[in-house]
Protein backbone atom coordinates (compact mmCIF):
# COMPACT_ATOMS: atom_id res chain seq x y z
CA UNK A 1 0.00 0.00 0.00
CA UNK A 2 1.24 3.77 0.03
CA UNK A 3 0.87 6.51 2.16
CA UNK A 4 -1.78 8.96 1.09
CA UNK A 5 0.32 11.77 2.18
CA UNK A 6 3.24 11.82 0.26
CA UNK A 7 2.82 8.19 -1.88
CA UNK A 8 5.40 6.31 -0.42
CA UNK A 9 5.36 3.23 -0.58
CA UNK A 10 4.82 1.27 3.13
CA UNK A 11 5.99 -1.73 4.29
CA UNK A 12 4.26 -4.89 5.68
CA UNK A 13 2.02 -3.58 8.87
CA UNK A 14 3.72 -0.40 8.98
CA UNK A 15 1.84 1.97 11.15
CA UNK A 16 3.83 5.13 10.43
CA UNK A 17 5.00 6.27 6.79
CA UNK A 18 8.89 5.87 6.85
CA UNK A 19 9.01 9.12 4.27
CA UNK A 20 6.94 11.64 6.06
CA UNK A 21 5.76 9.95 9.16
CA UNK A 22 2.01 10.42 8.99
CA UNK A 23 0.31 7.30 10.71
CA UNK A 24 -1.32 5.25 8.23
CA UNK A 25 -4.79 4.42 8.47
CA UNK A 26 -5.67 0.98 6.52
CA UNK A 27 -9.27 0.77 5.34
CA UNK A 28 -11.16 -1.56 4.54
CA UNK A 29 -11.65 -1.15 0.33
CA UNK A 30 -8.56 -1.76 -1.70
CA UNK A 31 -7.76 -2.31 -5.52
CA UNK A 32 -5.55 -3.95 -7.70
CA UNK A 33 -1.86 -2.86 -8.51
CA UNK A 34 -1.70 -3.84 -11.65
CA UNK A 35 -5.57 -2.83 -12.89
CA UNK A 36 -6.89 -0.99 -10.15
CA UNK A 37 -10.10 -3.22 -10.10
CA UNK A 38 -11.43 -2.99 -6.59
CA UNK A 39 -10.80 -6.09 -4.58
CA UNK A 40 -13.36 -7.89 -2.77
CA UNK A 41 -12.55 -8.04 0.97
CA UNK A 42 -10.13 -10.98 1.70
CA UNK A 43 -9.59 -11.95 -2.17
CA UNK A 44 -6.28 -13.81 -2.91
CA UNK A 45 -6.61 -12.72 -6.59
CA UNK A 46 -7.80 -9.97 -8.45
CA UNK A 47 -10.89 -10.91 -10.39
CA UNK A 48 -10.36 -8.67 -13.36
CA UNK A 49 -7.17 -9.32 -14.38
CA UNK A 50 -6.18 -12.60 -12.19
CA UNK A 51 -2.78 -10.64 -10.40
CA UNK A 52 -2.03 -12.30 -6.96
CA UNK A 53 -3.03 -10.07 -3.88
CA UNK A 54 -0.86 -9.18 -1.18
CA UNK A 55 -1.29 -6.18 0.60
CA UNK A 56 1.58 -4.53 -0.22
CA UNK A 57 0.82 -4.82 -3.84
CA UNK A 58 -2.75 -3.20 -3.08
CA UNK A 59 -3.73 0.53 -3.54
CA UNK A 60 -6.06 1.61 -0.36
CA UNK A 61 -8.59 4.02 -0.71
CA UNK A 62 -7.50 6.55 1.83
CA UNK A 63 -8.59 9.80 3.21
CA UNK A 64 -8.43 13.21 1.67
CA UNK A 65 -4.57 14.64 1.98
CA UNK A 66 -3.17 17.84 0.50
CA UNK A 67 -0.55 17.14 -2.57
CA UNK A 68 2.27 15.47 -2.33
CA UNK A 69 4.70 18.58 -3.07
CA UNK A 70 7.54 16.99 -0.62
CA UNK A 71 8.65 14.14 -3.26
CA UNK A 72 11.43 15.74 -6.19
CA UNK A 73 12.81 11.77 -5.75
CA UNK A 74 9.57 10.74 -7.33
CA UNK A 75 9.53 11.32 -11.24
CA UNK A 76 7.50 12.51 -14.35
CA UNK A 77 6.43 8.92 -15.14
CA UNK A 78 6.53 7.26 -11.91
CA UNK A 79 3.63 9.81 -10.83
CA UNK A 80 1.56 9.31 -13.80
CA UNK A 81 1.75 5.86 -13.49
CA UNK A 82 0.38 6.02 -10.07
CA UNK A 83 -2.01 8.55 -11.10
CA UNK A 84 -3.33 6.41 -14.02
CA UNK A 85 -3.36 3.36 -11.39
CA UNK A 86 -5.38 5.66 -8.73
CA UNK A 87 -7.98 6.57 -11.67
CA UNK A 88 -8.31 2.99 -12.71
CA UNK A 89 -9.28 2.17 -9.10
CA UNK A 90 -11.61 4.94 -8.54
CA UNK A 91 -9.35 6.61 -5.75
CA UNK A 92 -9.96 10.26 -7.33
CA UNK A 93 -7.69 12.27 -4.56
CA UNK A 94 -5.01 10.35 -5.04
CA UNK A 95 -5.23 10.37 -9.06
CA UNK A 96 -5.54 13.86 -8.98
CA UNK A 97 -2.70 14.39 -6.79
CA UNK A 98 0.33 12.18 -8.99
CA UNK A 99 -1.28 13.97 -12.46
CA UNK A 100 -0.67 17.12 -11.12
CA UNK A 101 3.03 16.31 -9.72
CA UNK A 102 3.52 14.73 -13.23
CA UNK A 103 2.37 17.65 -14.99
CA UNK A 104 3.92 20.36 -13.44
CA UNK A 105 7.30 18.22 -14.49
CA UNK A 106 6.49 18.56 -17.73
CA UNK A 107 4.79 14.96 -18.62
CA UNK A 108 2.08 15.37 -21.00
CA UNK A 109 0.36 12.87 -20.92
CA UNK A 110 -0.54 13.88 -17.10
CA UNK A 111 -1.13 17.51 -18.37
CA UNK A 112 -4.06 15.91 -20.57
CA UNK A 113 -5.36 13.85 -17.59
CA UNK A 114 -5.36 17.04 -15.43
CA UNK A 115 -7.69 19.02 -17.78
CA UNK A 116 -10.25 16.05 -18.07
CA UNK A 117 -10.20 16.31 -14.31
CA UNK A 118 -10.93 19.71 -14.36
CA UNK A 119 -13.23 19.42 -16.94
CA UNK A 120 -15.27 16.81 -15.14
CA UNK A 121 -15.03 18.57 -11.95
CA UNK A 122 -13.42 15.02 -10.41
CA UNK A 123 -11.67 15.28 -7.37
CA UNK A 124 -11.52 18.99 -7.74
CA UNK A 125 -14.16 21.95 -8.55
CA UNK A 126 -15.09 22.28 -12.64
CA UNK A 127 -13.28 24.51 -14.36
CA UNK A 128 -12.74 24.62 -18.38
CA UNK A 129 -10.30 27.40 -17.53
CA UNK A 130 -7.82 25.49 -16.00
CA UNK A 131 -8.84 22.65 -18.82
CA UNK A 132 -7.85 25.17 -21.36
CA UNK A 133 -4.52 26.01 -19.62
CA UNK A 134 -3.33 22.13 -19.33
CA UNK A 135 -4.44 21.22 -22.93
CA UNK A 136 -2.46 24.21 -23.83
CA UNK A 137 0.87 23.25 -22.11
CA UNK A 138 0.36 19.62 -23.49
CA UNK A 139 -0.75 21.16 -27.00
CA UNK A 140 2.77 22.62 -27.08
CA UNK A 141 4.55 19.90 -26.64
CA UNK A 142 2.90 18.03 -29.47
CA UNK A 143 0.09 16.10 -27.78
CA UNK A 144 -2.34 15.20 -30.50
CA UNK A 145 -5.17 14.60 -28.20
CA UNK A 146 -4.39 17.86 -26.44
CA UNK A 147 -4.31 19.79 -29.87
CA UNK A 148 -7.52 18.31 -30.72
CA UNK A 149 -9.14 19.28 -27.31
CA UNK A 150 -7.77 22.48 -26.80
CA UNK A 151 -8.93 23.11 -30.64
CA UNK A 152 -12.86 22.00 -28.97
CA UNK A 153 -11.90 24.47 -26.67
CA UNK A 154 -11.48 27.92 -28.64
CA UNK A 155 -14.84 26.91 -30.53
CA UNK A 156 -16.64 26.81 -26.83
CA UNK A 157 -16.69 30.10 -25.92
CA UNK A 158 -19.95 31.13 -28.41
CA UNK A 159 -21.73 28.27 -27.02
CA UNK A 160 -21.28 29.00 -23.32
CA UNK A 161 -21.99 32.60 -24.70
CA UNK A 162 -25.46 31.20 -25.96
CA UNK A 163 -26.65 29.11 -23.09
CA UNK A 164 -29.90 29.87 -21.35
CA UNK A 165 -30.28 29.66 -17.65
CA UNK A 166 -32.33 26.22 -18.19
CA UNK A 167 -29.80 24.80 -20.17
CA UNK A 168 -27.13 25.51 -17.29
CA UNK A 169 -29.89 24.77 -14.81
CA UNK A 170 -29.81 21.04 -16.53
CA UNK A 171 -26.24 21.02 -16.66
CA UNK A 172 -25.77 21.17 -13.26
CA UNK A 173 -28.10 18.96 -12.04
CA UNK A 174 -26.67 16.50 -14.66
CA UNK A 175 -23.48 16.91 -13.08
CA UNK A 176 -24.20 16.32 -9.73
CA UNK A 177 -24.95 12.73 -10.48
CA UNK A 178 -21.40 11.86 -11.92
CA UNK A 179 -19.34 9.52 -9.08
CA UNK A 180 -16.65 11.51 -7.19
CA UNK A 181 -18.18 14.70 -8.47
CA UNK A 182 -17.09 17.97 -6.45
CA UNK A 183 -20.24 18.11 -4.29
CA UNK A 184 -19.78 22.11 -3.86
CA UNK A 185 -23.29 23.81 -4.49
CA UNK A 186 -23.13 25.67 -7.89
CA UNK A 187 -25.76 28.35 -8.69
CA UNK A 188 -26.23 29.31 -12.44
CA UNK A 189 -24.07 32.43 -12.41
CA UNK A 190 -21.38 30.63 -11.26
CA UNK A 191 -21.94 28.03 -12.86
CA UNK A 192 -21.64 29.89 -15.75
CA UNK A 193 -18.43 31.36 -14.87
CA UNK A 194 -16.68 28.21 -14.77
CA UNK A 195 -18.20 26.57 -18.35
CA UNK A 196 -15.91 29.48 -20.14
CA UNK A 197 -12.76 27.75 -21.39
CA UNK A 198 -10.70 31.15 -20.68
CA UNK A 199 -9.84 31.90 -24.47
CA UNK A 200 -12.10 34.01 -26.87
CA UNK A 201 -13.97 32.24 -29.39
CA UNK A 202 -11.70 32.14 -32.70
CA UNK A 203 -12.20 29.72 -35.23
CA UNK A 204 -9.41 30.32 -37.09
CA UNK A 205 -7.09 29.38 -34.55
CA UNK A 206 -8.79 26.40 -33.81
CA UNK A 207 -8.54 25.14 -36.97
CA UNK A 208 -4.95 25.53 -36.70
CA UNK A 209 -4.37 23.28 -33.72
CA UNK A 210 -7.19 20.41 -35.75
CA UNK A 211 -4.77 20.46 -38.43
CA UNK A 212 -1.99 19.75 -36.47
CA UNK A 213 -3.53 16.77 -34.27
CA UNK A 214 -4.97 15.50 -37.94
CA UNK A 215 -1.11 15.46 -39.18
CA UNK A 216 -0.42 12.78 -36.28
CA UNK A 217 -3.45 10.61 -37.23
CA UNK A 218 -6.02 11.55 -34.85
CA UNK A 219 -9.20 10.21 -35.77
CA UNK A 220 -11.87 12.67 -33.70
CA UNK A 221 -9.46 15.45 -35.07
CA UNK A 222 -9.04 14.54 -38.75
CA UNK A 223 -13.18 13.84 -38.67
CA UNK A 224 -13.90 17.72 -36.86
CA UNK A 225 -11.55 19.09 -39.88
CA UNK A 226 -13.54 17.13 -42.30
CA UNK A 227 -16.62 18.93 -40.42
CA UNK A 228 -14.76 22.70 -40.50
CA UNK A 229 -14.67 21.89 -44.47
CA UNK A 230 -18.13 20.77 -45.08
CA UNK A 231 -19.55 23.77 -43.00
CA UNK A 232 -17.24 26.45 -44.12
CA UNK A 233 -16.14 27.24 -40.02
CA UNK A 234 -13.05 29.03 -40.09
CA UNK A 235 -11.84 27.88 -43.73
CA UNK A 236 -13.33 28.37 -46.80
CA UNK A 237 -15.96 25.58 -47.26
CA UNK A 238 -14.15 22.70 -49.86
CA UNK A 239 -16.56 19.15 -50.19
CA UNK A 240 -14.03 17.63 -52.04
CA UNK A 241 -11.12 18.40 -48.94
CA UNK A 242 -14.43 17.26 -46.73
CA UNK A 243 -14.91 13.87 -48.34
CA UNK A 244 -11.04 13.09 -48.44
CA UNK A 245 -11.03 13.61 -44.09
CA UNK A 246 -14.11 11.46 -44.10
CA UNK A 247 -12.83 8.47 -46.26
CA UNK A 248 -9.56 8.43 -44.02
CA UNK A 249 -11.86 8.17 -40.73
CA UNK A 250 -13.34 5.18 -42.54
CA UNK A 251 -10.39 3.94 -43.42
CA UNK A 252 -8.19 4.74 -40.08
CA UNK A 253 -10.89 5.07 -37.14
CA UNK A 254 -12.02 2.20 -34.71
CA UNK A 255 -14.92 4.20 -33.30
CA UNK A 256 -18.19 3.19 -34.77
CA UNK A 257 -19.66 6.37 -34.24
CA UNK A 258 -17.34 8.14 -35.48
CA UNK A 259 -17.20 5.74 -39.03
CA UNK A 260 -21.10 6.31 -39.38
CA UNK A 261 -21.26 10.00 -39.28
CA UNK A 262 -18.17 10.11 -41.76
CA UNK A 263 -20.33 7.93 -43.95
CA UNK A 264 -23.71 10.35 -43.43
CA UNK A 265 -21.69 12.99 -43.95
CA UNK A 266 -20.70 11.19 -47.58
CA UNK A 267 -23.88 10.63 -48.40
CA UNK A 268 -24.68 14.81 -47.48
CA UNK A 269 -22.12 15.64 -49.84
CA UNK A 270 -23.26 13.85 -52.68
CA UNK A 271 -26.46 16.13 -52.63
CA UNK A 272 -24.69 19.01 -52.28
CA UNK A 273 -22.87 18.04 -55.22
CA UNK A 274 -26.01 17.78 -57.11
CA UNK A 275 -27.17 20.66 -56.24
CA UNK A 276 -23.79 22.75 -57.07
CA UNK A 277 -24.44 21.16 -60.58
CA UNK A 278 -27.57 22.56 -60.66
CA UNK A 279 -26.04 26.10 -59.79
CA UNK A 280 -23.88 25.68 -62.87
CA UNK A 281 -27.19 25.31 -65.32
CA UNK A 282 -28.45 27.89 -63.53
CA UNK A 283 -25.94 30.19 -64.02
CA UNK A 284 -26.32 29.58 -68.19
CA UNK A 285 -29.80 30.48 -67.92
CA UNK A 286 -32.02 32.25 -65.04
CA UNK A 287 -34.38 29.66 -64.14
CA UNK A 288 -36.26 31.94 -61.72
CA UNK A 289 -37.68 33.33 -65.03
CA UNK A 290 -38.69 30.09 -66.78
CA UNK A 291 -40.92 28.80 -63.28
CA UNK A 292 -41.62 25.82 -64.82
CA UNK A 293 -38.10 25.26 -65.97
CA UNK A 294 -36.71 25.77 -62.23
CA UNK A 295 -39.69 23.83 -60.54
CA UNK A 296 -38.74 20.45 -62.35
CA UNK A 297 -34.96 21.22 -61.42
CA UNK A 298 -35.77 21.50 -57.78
CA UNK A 299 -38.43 18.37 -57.89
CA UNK A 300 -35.33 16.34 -59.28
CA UNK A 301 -33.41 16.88 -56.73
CA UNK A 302 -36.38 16.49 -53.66
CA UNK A 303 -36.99 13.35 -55.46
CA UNK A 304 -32.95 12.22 -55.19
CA UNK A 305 -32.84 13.61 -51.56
CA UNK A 306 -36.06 11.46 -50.47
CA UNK A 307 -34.43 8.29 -51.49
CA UNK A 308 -31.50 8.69 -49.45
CA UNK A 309 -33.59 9.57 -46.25
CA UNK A 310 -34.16 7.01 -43.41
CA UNK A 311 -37.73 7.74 -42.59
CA UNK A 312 -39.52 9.63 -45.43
CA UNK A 313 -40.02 12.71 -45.35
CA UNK A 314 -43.82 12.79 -44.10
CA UNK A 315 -43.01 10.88 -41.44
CA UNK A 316 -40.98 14.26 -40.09
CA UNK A 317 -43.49 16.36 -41.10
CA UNK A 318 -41.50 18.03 -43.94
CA UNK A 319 -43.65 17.78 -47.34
CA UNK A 320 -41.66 18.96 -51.00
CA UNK A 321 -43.55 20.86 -53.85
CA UNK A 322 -44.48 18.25 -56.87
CA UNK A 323 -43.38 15.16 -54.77
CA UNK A 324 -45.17 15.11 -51.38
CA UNK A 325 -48.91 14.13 -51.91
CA UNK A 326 -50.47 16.29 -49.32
CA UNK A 327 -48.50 18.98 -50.35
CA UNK A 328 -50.94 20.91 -51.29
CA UNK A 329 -53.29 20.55 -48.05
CA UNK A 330 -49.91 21.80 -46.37
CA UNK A 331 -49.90 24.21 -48.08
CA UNK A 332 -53.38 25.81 -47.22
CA UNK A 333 -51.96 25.65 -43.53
CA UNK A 334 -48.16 27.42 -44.40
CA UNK A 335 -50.17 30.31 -46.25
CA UNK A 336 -52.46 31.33 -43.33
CA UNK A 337 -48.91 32.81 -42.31
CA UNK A 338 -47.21 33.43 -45.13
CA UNK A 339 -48.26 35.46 -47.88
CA UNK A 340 -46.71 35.28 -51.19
CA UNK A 341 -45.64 38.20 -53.48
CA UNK A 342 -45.81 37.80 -57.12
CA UNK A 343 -43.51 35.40 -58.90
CA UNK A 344 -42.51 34.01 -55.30
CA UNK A 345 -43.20 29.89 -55.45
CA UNK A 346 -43.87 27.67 -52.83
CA UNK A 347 -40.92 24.72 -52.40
CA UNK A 348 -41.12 22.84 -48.89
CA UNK A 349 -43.76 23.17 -45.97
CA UNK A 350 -42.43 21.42 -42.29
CA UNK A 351 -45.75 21.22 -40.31
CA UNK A 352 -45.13 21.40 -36.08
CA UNK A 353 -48.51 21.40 -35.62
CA UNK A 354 -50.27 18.42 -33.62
CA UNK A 355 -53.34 18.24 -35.59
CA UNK A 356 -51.30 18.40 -39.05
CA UNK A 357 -52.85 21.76 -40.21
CA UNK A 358 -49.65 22.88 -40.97
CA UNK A 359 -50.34 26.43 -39.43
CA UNK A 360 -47.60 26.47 -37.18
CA UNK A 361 -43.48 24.91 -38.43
CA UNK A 362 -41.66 26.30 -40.72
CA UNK A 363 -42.07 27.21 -44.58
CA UNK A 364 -39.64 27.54 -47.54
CA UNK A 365 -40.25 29.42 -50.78
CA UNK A 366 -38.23 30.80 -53.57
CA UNK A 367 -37.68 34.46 -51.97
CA UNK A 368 -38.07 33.75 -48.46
CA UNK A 369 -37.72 31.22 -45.46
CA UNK A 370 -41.02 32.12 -42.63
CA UNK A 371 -40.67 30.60 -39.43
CA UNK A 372 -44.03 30.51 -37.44
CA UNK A 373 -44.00 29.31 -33.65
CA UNK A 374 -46.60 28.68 -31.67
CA UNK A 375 -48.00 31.35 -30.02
CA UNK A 376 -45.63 33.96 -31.59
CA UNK A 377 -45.63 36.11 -35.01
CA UNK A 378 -44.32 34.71 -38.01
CA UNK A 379 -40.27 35.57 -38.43
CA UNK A 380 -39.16 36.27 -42.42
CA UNK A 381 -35.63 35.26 -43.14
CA UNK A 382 -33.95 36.40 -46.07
CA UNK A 383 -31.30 33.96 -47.90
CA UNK A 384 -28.63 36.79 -48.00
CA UNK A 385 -26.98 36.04 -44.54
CA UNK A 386 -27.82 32.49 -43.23
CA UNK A 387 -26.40 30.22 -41.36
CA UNK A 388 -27.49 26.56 -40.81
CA UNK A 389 -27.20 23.89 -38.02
CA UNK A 390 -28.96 21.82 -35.61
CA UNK A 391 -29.69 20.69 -31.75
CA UNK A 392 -30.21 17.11 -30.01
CA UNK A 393 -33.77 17.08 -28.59
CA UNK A 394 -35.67 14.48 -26.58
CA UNK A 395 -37.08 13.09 -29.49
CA UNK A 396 -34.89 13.82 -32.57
CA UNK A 397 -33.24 16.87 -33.49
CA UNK A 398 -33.97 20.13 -34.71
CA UNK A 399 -33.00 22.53 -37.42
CA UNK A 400 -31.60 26.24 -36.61
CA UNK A 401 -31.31 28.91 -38.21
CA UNK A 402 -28.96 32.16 -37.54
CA UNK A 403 -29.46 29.96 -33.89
CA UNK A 404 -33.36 30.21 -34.14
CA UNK A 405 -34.61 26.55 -34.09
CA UNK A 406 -37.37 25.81 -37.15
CA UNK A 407 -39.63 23.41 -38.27
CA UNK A 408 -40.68 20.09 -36.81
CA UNK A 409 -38.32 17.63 -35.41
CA UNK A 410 -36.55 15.17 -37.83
CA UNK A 411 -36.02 11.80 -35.86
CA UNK A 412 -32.85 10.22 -37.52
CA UNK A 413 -28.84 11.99 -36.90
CA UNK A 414 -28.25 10.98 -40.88
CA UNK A 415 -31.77 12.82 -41.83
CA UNK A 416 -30.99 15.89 -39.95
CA UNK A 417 -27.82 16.23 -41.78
CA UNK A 418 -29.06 15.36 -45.22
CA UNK A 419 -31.85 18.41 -44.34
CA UNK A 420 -29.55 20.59 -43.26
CA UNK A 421 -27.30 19.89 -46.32
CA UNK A 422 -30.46 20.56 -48.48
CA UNK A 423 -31.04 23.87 -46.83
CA UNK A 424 -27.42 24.84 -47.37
CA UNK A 425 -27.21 24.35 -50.72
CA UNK A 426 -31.02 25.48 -51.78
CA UNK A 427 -30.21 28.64 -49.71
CA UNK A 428 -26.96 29.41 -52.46
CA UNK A 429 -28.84 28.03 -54.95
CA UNK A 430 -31.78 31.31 -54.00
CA UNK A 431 -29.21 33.68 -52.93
CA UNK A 432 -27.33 33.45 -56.47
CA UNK A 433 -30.68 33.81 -58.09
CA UNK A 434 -31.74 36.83 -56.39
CA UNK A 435 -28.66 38.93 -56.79
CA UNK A 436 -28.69 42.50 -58.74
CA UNK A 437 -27.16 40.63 -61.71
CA UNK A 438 -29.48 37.99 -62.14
CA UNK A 439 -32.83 39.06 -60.78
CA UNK A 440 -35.61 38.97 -63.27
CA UNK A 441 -36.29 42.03 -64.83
């Protein structure tokens, strides 16, 4: 066992630590050396990994001690190791203690460990600030999972920036549930001060540090780039440089997850494609002046998109001009809120209502997107300056807007994408039309 003062290591029955000389108090739960399962009381051999148990070779859970500073003899790795050992065995003071003594030596590895510490608020109070400063120092020294975080960590800042109070309300009652959880009482203001990461949001820079954690073959990096690409965040939006990052996270990564959102996010760009074609034709003739013309181009591609999605697209509520067969009923519903100028065509209606009378959801025409909530006046969004995206909801997810959630919620992750991929692209596809140069006469 060691002492949970300083770390020593004790001798057989030793009631005093031979290093520091604080009296050692044995308890009753231990864990493994060499996996830091916990033991069963009076086990011979560790169950998890089958290492023989003596009780020198076990780690006791002891009581809350300040940090071993008093121990230069004990090195970089040596302290990680025990840190990693502590963490494996769910003794969270002690963990804490050796990652910090092995990061402030320089090891990086520790330096990452520290930040998800303070990041979880384990064994010490949350704080992406100090998470921020230890993926920085381990950033520097190369650490791809540290360039990768710290990159995660530059983009926070607008989305701490954005929270409601009920969102950091839910956050902290969340939190209080995780094991070994700093049990200090949080109120939102706080709360709040402690979410931001301590760096200004800057997109640019965090694409830097992705680039350089993608250049050493990390997977959650080189798919986030891919993401930066396909969205246009901080780098000028390139599918093709997109779809390369996303066949190497096929081709490299181990997480599942990760492999099926690289392949949605394939499948995303092969609409967008489409539709980038379609910009092409339209730029050798204006469309918006031939309505029939540009009616049967956009049905041709709401007829590709619908094959590709999981559930189809009544099922979420979202109905397409000249493909959807209640369309037109939809319709009736969108235009109690919406009324159309001349020339201005209807091209998808997403119905939120509960009763399907599609006067409440969202509704997308040639000139303009109108968003109608319930219980609020309708809000007219030009295509000039938009920005697309989506949130995880209870039951689905949801589109946004400039941040201004729309529509009706869309059930599957690769759906969502494909929608907001369609939005993207239709968006261009209206802006382009409706410049100076090309507007009808």
């Amino acid at each position: 066992m060691f002492c949970g003062n300083c770390g020593n290591k004790l001798s057989d029955n030793a009631n005093f630590c031979n290093g520091c000389g604080t009296k050692v108090n044995v308890v009753k739960d231990a864990f493994c050396s060499s996996c830091g399962n916990k033991l069963v009381s009076g086990a011979t051999f560790c169950a998890n990994c089958g290492t023989k148990v003596v009780e020198t070779d076990a780690i006791t859970n002891v009581p809350q001690t300040s940090a071993p500073t008093n121990q230069p003899e004990m090195g970089a790795e040596e302290a990680y190791k025990r840190g990693s050992e502590c963490l494996k065995g769910e003794v969270f003071d002690l963990s804490f203690k050796y990652f910090q003594m092995a990061a402030e030596q320089g090891h990086a590895g520790a330096q990452v460990e520290l930040a998800r510490m303070y990041q979880s608020g384990i064994a010490v109070s949350f704080s992406e600030r100090h998470a921020t400063k230890w993926y920085g120092v381990a950033a520097e020294q190369g650490n791809a999972e540290a360039q990768y975080n710290l990159a995660l960590q530059y983009m926070k800042a607008q989305e701490v920036d954005s929270m409601s109070a009920s969102a950091i309300q839910e956050y902290i009652n969340k939190a209080s549930s995780i094991p070994g959880k700093n049990s200090e009482k949080q109120d939102i203001e706080k709360c709040l001060e402690s979410m931001k990461p301590g760096v200004e949001y800057d997109p640019v820079t965090a694409f830097r540090w992705l680039e350089l954690s993608a250049q050493q073959g990390f997977v959650d990096a080189i798919y986030t780039l891919g993401n930066y690409y396909f969205d246009g965040t901080g780098v000028t939006t390139d599918l093709n440089k997109a779809k390369e990052l996303y066949k190497e996270v096929i081709e490299k990564g181990s997480n599942q997850e990760s492999i099926k959102l690289s392949s949605i996010k394939l499948t995303v760009i092969e609409i967008r494609e489409q539709f980038n074609e379609r910009v092409k034709e339209f730029k050798k003739q204006n469309f918006l002046n031939d309505q029939t013309a540009f009616l049967n181009a956009i049905t041709d591609l709401f007829k590709k998109l619908t094959i590709l999605l999981e559930n189809q697209s009544e099922s979420n509520s979202i109905y397409f001009v000249n493909v959807s067969k209640d369309f037109e009923k939809k319709l009736k519903g969108a235009l109690t809120y919406a009324k159309l100028q001349e020339r201005e065509l209807p091209l998808i209606v997403m119905d939120s209502t509960m009763f399907g009378n599609a006067k409440e959801g969202a509704f997308f025409t040639t000139h303009a997107l109108y968003i109608k909530p319930p219980y609020e006046k309708v809000v007219i969004i030009q295509f000039d300056n938009v920005s697309y995206s989506y949130i995880k909801e209870l039951l689905g997810y949801k589109l946004e807007v400039n941040g201004k959630p729309f529509g009706t919620i869309i059930s599957g992750l690769k759906d969502v994408e494909l929608f907001k991929g369609l939005f993207i692209e239709l968006s261009n596809i209206l802006k382009y039309l409706h410049s100076p140069e090309n507007s009808p006469n």
